[in-house]
Protein backbone atom coordinates (compact mmCIF):
# COMPACT_ATOMS: atom_id res chain seq x y z
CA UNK A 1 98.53 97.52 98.75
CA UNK A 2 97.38 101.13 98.99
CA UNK A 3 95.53 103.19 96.47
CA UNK A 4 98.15 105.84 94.97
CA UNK A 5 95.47 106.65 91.60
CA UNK A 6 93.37 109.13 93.62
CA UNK A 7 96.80 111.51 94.50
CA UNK A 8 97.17 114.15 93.16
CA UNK A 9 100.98 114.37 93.14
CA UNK A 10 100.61 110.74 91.08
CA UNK A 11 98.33 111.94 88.95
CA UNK A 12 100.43 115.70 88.18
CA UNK A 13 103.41 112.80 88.03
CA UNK A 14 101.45 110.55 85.71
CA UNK A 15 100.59 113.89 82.76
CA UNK A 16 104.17 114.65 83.31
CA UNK A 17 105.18 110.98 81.88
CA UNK A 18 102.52 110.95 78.87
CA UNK A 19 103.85 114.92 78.02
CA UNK A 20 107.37 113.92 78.33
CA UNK A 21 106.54 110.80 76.04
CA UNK A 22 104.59 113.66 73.38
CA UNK A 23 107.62 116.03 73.16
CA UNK A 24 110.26 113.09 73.14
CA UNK A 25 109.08 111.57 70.19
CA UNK A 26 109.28 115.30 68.02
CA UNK A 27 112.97 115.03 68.92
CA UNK A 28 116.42 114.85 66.66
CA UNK A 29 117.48 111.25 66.32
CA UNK A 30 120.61 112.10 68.69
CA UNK A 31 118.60 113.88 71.42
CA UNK A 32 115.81 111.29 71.09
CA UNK A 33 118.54 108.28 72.39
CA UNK A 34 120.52 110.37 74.65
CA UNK A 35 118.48 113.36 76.66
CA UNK A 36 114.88 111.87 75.64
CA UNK A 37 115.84 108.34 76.95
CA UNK A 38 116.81 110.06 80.24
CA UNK A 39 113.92 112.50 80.22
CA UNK A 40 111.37 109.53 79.38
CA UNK A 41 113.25 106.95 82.25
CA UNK A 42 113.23 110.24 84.90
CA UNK A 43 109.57 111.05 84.63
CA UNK A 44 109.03 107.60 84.73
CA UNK A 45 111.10 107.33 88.13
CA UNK A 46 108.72 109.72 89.63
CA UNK A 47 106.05 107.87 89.64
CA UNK A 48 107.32 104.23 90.60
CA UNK A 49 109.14 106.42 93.81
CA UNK A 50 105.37 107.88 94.49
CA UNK A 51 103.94 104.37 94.27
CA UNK A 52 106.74 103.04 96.07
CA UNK A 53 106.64 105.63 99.16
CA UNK A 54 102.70 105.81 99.00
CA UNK A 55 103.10 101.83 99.85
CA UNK A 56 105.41 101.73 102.40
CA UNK A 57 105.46 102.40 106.32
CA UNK A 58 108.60 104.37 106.96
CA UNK A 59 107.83 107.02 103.68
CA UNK A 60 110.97 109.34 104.92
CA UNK A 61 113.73 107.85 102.58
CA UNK A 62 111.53 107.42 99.87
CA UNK A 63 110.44 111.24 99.77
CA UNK A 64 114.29 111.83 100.05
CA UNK A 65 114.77 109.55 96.65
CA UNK A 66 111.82 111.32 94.95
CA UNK A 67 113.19 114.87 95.88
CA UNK A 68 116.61 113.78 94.21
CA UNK A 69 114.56 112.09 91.49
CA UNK A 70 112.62 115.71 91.04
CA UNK A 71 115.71 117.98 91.16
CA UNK A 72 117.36 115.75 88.74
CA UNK A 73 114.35 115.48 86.01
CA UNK A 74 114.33 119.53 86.40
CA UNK A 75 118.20 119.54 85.41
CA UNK A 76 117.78 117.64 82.65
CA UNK A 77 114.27 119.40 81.57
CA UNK A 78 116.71 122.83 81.47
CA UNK A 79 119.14 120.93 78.94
């Protein structure tokens, strides 16, 4: 299993998660279980497709997913 804790991509990935888990929690009660659960689950999607593409052999459709996964997260950031 590769090392993915010396990247810096994983570790940008990795403040992104703990910030997005900081500014969820100040949320309404409606946004918190709607737009925070997606924010919190994207951010966290990052990082398992940067582990998961930092494992494997073939890391082409992997980036892809991550790209879609980034675009995405920066959609629902804007909301």
């Amino acid at each position: 299993m590769a090392r993915y804790e010396h990247l810096p991509i994983y570790r940008a990935a990795f403040d992104l998660s703990v910030h997005m888990e900081k500014i969820v929690r100040n949320f309404s009660r409606y946004h918190k279980y709607t737009l925070g659960t997606q924010l919190r689950e994207c951010s966290m999607g990052i990082l398992k497709r940067i582990i998961m593409a930092n494992n494997s052999r073939d890391r082409g459709p992997l980036l892809l997913e991550l790209r879609r996964e980034l675009e995405w997260f920066k959609t629902l950031a804007r909301l």
